[in-house]
Protein backbone atom coordinates (compact mmCIF):
# COMPACT_ATOMS: atom_id res chain seq x y z
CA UNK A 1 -17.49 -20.96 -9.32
CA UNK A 2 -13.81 -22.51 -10.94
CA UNK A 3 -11.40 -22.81 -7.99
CA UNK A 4 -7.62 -23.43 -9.13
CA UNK A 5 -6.03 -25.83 -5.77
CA UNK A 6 -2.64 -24.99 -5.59
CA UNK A 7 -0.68 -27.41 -2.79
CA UNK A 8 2.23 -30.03 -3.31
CA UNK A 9 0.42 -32.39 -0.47
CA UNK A 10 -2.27 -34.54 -2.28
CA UNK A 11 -4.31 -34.99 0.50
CA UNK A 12 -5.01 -31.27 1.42
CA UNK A 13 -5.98 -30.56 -2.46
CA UNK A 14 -8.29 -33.66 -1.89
CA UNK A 15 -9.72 -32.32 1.49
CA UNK A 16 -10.10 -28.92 -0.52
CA UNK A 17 -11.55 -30.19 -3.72
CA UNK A 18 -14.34 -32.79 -1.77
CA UNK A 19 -15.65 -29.50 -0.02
CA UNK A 20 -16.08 -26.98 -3.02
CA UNK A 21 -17.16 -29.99 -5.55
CA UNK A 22 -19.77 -30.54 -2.52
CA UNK A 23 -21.04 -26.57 -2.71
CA UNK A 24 -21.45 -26.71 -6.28
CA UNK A 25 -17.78 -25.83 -6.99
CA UNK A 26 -15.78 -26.66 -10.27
CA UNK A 27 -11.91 -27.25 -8.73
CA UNK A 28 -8.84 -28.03 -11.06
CA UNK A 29 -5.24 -29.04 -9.47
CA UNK A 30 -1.88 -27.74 -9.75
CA UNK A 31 1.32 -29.50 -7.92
CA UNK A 32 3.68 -25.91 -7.61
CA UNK A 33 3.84 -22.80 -8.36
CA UNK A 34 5.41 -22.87 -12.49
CA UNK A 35 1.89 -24.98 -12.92
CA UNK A 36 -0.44 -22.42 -11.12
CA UNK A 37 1.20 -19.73 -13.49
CA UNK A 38 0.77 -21.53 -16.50
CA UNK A 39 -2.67 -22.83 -15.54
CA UNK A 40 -3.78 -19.40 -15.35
CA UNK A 41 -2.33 -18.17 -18.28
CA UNK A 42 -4.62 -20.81 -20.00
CA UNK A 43 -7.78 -20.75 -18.04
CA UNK A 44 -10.21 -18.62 -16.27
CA UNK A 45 -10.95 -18.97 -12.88
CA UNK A 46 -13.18 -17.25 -9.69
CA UNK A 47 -9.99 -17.96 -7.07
CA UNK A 48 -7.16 -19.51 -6.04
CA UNK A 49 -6.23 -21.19 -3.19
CA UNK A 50 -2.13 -21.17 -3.59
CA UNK A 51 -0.15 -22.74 -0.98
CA UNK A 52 3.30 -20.89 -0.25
CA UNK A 53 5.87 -23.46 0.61
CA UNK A 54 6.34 -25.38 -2.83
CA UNK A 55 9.01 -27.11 -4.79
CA UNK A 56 9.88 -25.55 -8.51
CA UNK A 57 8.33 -22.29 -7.49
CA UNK A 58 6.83 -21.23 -3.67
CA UNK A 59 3.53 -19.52 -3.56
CA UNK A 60 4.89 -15.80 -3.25
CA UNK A 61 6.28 -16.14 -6.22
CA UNK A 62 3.23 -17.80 -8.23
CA UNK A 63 1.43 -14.80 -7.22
CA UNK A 64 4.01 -12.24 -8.62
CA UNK A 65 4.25 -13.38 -11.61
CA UNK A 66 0.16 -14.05 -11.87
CA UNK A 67 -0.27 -10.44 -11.10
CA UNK A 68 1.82 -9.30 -14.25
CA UNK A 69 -1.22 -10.81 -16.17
CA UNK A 70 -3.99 -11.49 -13.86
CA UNK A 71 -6.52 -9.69 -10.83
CA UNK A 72 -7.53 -13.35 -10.39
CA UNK A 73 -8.44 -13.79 -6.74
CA UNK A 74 -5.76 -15.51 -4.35
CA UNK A 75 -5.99 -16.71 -1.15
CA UNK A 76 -2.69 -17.93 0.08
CA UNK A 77 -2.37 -21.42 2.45
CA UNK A 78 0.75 -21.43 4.73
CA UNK A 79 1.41 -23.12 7.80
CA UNK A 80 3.62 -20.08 8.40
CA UNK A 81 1.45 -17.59 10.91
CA UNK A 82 3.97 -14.65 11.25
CA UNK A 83 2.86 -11.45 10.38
CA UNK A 84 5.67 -11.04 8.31
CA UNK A 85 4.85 -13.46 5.98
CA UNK A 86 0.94 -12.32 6.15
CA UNK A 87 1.98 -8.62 5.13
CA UNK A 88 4.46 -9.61 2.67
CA UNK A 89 1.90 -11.80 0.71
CA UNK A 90 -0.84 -9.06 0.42
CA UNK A 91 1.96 -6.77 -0.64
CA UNK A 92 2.63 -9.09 -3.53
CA UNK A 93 -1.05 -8.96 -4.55
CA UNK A 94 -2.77 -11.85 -2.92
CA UNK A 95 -6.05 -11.13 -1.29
CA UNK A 96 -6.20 -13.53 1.55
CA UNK A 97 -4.46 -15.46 3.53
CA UNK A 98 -5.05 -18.17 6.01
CA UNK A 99 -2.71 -20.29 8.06
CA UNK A 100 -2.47 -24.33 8.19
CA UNK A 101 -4.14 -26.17 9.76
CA UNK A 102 -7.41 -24.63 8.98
CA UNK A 103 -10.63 -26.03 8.41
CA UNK A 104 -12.12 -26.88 4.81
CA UNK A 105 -15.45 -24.56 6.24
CA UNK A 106 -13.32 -21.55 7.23
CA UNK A 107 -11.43 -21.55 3.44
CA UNK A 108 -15.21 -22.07 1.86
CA UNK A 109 -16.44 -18.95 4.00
CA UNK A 110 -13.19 -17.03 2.58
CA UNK A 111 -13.97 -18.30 -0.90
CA UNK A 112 -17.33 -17.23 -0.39
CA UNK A 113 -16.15 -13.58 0.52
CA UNK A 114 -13.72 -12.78 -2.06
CA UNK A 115 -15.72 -14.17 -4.66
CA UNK A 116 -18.51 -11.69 -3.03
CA UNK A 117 -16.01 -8.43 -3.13
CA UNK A 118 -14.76 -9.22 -5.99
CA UNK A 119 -18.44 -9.05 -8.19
CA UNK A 120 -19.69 -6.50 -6.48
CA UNK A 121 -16.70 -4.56 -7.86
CA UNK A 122 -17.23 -5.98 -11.37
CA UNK A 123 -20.94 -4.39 -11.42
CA UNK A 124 -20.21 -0.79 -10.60
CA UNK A 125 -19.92 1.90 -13.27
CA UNK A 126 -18.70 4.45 -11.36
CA UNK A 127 -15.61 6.72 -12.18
CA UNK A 128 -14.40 9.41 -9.99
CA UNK A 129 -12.54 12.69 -10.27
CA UNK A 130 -10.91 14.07 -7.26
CA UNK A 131 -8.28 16.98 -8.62
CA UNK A 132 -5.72 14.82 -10.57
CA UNK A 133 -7.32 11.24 -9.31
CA UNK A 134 -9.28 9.22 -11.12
CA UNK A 135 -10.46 6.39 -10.42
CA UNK A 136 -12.01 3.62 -13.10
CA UNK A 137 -13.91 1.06 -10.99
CA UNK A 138 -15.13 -0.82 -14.04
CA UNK A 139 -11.57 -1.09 -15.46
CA UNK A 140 -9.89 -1.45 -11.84
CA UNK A 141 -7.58 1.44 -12.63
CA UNK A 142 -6.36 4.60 -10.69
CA UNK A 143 -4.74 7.45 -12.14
CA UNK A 144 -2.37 10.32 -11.07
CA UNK A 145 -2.04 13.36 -13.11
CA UNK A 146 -3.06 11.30 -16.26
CA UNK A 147 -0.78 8.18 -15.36
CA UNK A 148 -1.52 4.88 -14.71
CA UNK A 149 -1.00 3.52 -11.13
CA UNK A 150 0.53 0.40 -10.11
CA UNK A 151 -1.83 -0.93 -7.08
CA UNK A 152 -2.16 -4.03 -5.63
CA UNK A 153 -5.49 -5.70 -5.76
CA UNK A 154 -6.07 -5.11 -2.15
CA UNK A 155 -4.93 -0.97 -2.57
CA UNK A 156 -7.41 -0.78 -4.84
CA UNK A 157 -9.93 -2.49 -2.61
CA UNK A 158 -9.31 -0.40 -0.01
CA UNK A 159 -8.99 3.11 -2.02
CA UNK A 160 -12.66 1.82 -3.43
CA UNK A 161 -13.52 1.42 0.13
CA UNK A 162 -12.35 4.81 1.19
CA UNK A 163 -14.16 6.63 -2.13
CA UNK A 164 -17.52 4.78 -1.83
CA UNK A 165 -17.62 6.05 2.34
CA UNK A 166 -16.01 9.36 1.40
CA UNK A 167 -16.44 11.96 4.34
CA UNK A 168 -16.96 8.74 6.95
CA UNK A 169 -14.91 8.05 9.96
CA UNK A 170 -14.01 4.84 9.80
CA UNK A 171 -12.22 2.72 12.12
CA UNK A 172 -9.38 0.42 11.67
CA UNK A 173 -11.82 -2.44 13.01
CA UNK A 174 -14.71 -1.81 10.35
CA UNK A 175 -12.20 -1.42 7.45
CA UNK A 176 -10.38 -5.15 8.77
CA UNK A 177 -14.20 -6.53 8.20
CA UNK A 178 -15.30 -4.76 5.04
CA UNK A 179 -12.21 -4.61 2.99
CA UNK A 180 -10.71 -8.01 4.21
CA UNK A 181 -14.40 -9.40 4.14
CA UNK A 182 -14.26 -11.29 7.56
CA UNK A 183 -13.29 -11.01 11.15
CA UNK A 184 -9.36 -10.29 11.01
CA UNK A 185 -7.69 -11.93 14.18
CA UNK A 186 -4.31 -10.37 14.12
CA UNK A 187 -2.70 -6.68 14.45
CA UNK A 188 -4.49 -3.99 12.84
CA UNK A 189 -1.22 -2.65 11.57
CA UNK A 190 -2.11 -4.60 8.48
CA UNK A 191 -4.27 -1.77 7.89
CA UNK A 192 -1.99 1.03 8.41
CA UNK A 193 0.55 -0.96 6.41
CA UNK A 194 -1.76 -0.91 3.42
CA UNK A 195 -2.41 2.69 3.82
CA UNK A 196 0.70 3.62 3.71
CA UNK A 197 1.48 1.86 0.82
CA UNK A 198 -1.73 3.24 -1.39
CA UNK A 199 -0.86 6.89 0.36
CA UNK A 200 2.71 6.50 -1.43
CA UNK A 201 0.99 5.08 -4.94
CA UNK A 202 -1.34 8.31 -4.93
CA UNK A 203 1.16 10.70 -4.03
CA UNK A 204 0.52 14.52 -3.80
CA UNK A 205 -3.52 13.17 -3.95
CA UNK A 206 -2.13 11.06 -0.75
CA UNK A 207 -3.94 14.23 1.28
CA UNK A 208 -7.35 13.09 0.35
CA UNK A 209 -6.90 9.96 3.08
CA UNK A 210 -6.61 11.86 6.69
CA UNK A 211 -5.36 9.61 9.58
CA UNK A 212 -7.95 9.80 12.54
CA UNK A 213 -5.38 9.60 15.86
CA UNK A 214 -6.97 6.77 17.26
CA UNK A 215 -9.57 5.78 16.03
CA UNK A 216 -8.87 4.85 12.20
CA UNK A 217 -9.02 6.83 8.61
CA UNK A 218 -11.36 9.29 6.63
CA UNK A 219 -11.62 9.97 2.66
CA UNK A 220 -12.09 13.66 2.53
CA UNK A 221 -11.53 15.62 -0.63
């Protein structure tokens, strides 16, 4: 496992690299966000862990213009808690997020679960047909009446999610712990924001994901 450390504070990218170095980690170091970009332009890595308050270029940034080239991974590092700022960084594409100051065990166990999701969805050879939506799980690509569909890494996650428990209920709860791949503490309206936002990328084919009232969603088609 290659972990890219994205932080302007030395000592936190020291705390960071001492842990995954001592799990059998590779790390490698970038001070801001025009770095990160570059760095991953030029290498390959598992995940990174991308801080979002940096000089040159902040971590929301880094991310949106790593997702014009890259699925990598990201797992964004902000002393910043709102929700806002939570919501807004999985809307740009980054697939985790945890708030400073954490601890070095909590970031391995996230490391440990994205890296997890993320294989499992490299090994299946699955593509599916509903009407006009397909869905490519090798190629990580949805599309609508024959077009290509712009989805964030964590849409598709969840769409995957939906397709693979087709005709299950499933509650806001269990899809916070599968999709997410730990124990969410915040609002489950991060779910229902996601959904919305994968119901609008699907359009018409936005019928095949039927809101539960109170209890969660269901993939019926």
């Amino acid at each position: 496992m290659k972990v890219l450390i994205v932080d302007d504070e030395e000592m936190i990218r020291a705390v960071l690299r001492e842990y995954i170095e001592f799990e059998g980690g590779e790390t490698d170091e970038a001070q801001d966000g025009m770095e990160a970009v570059k760095k991953c332009r030029d290498n390959n890595y598992d995940v990174v862990l991308m801080d979002v308050m940096m000089p040159k270029l902040d971590g929301f940034s880094a991310v949106k213009e790593i997702r014009k080239f890259s699925d990598i991974p990201v797992i964004m590092l902000s002393a910043r808690g709102e929700e806002y700022d939570k919501l807004f960084g999985f809307e740009l594409g980054s697939d985790d997020y945890v708030t400073k100051p954490f601890s070095p065990k909590e970031v391995m166990a996230r490391i440990h679960a994205v890296t997890k999701r993320t294989g499992q969805e490299k090994k299946a050879h699955d593509v599916y047909e509903f009407e006009g939506l397909k869905i490519d799980m090798v190629g990580r690509n949805v599309y609508v009446d024959g077009k290509r569909a712009e989805l964030t890494p964590k849409e598709y996650e969840l769409l995957f999610y939906f397709v693979e428990n087709a005709g299950v209920a499933l509650t806001r709860e269990r899809l916070l712990n599968q999709v997410w791949g730990y124990d969410f503490y915040g609002d489950d309206r991060t779910v229902d924001t996601h959904v919305k936002m994968l119901r609008g990328n699907l359009k018409e084919y936005r019928k095949f994901i039927v809101t539960l009232r109170g209890l969660g969603y269901k993939f019926e088609a």
